[in-house]
N, C-alpha and C. Protein backbone atom coordinates (compact mmCIF):
# COMPACT_ATOMS: atom_id res chain seq x y z
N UNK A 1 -17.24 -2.95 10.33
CA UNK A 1 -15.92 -3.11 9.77
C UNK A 1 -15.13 -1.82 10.01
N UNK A 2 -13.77 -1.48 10.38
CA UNK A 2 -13.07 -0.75 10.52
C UNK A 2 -12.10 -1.04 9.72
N UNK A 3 -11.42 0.12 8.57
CA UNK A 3 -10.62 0.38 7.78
C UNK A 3 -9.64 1.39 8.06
N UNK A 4 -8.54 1.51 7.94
CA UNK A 4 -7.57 2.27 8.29
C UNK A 4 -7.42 3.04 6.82
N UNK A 5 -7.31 3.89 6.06
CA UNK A 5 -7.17 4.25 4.96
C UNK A 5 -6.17 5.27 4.93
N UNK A 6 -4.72 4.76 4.27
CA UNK A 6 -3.76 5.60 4.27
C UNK A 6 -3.48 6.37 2.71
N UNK A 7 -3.11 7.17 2.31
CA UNK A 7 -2.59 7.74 1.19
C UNK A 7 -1.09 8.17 0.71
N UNK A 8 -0.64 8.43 -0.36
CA UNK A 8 0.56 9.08 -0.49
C UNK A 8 1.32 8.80 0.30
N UNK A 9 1.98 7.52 0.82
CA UNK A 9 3.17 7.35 1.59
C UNK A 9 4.54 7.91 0.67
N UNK A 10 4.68 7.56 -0.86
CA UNK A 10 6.11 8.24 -0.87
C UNK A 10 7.07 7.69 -0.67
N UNK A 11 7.15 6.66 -0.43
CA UNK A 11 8.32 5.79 0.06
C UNK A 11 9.51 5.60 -1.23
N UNK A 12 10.47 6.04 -0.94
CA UNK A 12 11.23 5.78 -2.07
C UNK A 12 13.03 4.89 -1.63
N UNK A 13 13.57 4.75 -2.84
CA UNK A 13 14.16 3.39 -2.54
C UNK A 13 15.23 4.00 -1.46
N UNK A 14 15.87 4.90 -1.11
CA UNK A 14 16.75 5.26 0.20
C UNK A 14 16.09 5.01 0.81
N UNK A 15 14.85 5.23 1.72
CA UNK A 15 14.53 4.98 2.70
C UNK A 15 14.94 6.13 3.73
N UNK A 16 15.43 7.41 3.37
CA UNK A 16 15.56 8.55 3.92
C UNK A 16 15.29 9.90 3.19
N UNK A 17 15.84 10.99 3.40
CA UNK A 17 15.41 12.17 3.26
C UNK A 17 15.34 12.26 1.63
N UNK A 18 14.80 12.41 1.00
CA UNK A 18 15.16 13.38 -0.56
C UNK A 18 15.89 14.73 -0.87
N UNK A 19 16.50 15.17 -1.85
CA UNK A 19 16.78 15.86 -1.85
C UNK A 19 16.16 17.31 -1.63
N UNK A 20 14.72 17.08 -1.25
CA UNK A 20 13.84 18.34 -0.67
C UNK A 20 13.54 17.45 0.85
N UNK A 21 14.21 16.98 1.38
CA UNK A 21 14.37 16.68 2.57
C UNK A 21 13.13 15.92 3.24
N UNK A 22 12.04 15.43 2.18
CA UNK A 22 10.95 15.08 2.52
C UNK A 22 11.51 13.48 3.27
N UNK A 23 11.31 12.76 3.86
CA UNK A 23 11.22 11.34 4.08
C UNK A 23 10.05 10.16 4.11
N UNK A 24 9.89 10.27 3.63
CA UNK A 24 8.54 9.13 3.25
C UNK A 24 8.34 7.59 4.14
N UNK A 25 9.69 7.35 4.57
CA UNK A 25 9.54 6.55 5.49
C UNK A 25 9.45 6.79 6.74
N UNK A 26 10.53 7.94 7.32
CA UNK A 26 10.22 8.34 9.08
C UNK A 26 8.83 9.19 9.02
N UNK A 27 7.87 9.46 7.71
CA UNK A 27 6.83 9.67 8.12
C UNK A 27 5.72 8.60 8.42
N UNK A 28 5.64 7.86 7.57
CA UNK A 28 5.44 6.63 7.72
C UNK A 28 5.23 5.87 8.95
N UNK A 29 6.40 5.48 9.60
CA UNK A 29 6.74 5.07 10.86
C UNK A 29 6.42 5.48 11.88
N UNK A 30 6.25 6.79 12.01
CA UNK A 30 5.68 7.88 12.89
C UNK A 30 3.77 8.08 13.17
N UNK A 31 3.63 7.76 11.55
CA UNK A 31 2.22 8.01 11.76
C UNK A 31 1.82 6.34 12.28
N UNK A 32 2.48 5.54 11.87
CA UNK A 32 2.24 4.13 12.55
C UNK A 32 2.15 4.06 14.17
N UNK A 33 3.21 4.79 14.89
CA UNK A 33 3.11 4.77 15.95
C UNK A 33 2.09 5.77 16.75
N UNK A 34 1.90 6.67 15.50
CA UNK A 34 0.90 7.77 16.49
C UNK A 34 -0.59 6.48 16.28
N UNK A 35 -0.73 5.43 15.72
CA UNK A 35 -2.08 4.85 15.32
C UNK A 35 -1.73 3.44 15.99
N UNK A 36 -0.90 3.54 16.83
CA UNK A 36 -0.60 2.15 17.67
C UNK A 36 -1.64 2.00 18.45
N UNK A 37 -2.41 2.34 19.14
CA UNK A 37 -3.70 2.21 19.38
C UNK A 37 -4.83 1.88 19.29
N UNK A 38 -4.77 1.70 17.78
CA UNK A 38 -5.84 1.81 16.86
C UNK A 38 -5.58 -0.26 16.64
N UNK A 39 -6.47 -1.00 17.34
CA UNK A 39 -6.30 -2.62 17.70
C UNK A 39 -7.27 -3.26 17.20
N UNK A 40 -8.39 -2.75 17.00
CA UNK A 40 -9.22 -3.61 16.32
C UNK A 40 -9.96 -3.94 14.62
N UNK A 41 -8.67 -3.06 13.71
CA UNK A 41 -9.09 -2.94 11.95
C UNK A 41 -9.40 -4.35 11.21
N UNK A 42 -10.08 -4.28 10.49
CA UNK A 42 -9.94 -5.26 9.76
C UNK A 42 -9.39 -4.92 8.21
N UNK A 43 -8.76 -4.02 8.22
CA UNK A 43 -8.24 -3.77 6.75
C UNK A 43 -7.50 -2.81 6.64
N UNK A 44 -6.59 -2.44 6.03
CA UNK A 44 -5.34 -0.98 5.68
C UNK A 44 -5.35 -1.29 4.93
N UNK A 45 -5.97 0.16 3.82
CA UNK A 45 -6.13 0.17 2.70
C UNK A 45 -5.13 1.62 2.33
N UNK A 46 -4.06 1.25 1.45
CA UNK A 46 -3.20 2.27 0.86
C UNK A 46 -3.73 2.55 -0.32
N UNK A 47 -4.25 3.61 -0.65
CA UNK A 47 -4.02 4.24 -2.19
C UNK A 47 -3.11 4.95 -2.46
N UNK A 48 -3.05 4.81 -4.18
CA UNK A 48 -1.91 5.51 -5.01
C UNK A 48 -0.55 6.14 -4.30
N UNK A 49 0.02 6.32 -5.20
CA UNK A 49 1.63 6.85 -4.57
C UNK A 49 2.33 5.81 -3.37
N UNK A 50 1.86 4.49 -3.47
CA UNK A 50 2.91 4.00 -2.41
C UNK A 50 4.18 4.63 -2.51
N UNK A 51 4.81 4.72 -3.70
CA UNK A 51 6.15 4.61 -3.99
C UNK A 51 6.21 5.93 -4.68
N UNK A 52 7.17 6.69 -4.32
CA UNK A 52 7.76 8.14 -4.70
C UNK A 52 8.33 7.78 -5.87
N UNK A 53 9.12 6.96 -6.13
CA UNK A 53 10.39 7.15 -7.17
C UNK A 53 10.20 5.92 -7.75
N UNK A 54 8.86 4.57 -7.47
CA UNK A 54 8.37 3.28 -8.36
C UNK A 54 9.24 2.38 -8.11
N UNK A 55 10.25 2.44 -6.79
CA UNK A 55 11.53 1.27 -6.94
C UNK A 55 10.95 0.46 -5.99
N UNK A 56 11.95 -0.71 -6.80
CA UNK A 56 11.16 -2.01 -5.72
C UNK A 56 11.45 -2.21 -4.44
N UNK A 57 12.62 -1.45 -3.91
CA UNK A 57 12.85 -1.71 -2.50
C UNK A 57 11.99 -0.65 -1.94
N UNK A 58 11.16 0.45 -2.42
CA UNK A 58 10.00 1.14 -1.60
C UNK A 58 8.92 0.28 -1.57
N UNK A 59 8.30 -0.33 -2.71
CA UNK A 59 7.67 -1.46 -2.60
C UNK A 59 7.71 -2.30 -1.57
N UNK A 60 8.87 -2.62 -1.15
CA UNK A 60 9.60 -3.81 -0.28
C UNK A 60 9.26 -2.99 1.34
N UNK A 61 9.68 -1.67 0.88
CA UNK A 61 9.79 -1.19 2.14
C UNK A 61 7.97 -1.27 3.06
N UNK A 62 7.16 -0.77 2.34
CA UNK A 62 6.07 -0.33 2.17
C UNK A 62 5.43 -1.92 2.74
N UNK A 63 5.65 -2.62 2.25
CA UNK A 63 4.89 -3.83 2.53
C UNK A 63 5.33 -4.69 3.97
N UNK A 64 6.24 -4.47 4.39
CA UNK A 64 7.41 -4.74 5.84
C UNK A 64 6.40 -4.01 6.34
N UNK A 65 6.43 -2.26 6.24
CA UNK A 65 6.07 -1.51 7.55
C UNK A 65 4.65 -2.11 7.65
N UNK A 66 3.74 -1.66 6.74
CA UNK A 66 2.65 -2.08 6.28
C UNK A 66 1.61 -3.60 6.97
N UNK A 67 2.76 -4.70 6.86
CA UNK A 67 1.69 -6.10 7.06
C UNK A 67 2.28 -6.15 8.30
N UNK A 68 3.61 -6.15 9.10
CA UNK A 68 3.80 -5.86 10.33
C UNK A 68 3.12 -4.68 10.78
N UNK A 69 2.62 -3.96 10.84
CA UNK A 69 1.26 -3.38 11.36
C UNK A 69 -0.03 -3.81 11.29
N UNK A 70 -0.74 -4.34 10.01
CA UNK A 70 -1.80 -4.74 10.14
C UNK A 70 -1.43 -6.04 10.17
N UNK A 71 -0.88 -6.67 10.68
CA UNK A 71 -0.32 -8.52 10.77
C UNK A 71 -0.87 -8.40 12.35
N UNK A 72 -0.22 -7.59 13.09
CA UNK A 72 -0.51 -7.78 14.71
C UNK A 72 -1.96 -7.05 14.70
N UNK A 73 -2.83 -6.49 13.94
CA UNK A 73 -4.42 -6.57 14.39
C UNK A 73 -4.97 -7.73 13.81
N UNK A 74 -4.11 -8.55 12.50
CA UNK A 74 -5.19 -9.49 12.46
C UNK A 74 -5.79 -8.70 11.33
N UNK A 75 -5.44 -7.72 10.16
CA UNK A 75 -5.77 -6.72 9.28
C UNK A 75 -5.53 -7.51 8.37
N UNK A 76 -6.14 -6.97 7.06
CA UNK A 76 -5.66 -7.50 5.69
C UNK A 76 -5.16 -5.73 5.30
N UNK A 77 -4.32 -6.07 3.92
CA UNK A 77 -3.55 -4.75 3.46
C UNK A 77 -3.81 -4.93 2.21
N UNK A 78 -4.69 -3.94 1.64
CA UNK A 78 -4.58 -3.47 0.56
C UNK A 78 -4.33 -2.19 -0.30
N UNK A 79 -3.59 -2.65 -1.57
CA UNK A 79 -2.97 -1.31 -1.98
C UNK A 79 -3.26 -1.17 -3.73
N UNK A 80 -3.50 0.21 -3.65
CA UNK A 80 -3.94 0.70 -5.23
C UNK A 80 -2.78 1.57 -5.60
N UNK A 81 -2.18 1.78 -6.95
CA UNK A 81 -1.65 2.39 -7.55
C UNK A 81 -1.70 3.88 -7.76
N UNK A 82 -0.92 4.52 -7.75
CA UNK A 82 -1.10 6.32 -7.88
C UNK A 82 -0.30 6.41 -9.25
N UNK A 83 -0.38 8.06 -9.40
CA UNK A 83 0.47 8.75 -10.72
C UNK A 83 2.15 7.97 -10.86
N UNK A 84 2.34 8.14 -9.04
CA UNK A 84 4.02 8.06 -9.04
C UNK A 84 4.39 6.69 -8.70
N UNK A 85 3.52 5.64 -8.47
CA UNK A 85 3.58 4.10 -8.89
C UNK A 85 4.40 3.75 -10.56
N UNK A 86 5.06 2.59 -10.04
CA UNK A 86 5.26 2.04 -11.41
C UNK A 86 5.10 1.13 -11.42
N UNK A 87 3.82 0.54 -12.49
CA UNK A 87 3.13 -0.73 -12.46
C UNK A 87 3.68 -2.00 -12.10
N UNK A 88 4.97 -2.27 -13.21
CA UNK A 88 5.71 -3.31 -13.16
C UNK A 88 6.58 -3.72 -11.69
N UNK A 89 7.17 -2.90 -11.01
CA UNK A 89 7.45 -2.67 -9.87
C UNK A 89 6.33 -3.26 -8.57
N UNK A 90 5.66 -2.40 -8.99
CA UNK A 90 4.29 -2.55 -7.97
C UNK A 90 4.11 -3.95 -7.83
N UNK A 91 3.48 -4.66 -9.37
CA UNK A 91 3.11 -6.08 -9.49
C UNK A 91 3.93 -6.76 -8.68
N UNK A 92 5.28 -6.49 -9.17
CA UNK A 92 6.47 -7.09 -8.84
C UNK A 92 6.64 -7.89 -7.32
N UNK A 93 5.94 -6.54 -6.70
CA UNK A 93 6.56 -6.64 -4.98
C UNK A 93 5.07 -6.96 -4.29
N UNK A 94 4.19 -6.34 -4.84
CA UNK A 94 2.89 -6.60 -4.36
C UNK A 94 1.78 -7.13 -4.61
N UNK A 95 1.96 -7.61 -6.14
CA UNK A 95 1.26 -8.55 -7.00
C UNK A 95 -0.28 -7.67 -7.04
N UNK A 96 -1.56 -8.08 -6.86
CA UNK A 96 -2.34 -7.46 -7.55
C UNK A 96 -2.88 -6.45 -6.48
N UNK A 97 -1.75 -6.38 -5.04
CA UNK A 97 -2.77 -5.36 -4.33
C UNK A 97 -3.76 -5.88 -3.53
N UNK A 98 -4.22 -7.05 -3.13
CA UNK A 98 -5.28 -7.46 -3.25
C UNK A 98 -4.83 -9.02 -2.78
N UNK A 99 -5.74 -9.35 -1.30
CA UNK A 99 -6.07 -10.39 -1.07
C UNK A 99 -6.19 -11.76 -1.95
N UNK A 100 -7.00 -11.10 -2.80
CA UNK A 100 -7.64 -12.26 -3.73
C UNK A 100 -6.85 -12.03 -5.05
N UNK A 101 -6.14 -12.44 -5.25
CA UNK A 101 -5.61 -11.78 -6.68
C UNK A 101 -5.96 -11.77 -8.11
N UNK A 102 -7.03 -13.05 -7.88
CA UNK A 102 -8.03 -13.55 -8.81
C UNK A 102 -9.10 -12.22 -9.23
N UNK A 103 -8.96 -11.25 -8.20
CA UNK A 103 -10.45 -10.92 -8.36
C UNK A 103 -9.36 -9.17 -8.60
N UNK A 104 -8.88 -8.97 -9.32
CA UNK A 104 -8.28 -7.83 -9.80
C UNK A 104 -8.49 -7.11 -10.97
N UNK A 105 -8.91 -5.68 -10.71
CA UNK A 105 -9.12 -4.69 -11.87
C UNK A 105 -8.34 -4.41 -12.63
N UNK A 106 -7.58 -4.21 -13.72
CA UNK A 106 -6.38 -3.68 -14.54
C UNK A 106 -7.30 -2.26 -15.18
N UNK A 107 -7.10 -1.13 -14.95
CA UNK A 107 -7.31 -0.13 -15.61
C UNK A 107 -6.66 -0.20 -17.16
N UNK A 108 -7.25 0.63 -17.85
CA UNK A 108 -6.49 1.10 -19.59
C UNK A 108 -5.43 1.17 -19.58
N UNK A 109 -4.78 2.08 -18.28
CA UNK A 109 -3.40 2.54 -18.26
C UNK A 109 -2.87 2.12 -17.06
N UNK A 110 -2.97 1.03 -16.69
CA UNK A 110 -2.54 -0.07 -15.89
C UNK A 110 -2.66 0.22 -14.63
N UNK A 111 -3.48 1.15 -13.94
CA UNK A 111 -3.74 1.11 -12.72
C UNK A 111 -4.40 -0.28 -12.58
N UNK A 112 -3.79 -0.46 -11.00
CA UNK A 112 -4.56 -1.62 -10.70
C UNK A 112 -4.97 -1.00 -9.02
N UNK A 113 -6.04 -2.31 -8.65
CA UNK A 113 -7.00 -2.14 -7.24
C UNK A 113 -7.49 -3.50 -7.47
N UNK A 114 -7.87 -3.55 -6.01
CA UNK A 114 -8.60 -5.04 -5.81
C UNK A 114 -9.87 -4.99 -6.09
N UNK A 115 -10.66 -5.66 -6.35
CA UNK A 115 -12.59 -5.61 -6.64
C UNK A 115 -12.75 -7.13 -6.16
N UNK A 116 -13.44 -7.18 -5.23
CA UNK A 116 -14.47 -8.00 -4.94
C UNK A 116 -15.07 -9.09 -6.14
N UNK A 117 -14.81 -10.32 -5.78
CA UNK A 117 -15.89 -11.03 -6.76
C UNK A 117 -17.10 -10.71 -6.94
N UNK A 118 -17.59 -10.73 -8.07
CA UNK A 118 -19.24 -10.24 -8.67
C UNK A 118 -19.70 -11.64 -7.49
N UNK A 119 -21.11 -10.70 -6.88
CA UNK A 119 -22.48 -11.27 -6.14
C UNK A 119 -23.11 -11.55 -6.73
N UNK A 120 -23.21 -11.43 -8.32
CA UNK A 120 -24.70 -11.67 -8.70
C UNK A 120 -24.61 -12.62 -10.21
N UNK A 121 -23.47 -13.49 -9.59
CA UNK A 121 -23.48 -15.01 -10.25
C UNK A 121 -22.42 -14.45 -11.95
N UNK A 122 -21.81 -12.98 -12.15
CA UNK A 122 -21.15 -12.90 -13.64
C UNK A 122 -20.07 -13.41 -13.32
């Protein structure tokens, strides 16, 4: 199995520079193309911090760049929540993160991640 495992994208709802000039999306896009190569994954897995600023059009954004990349390998995309996630948002645009949505963790303090159905019949 081959996994692509991205972190801290940052994406926030402009879709350009911040006021510390960071861009979360032309980095994004960039590191996509430096990994255009990369043809045979079966999974892109984002943790925490999709979203810089928790808005739903980074959400929105994030999931465009995201499944149009792993859409043309034939990838599944999954994504876990960070500090600078905001749950409701998140749910919102990306629901549980997770293929299976049935089979979803809710942390205490509402992190969420996908988990696998139990193997051993619970």
């Amino acid at each position: 199995m081959r996994i692509l495992h991205l972190s801290d994208t940052h994406l926030d709802r402009s879709g350009g520079p911040d006021a510390d000039g960071a861009d979360g999306t032309a980095a994004l896009c960039r590191l996509l193309g430096e990994l255009d190569h990369l043809v045979n994954l079966d999974a892109v897995v984002v943790t925490g911090d999709v979203a810089d600023d928790g808005s739903r059009e980074a959400y929105t954004r994030a999931h465009e760049l995201l499944s149009g990349y792993a859409g043309r390998r034939r990838a599944n995309v999954f994504y876990t929540t960070g500090n600078h996630d905001d749950r409701t948002a998140f749910a919102d645009v990306l629901g549980s993160g997770h293929v299976q949505p049935d089979a979803v963790y809710e942390g205490a303090v509402g992190e969420r991640q996908g988990q696998p159905p139990s193997t051993d019949g619970d």
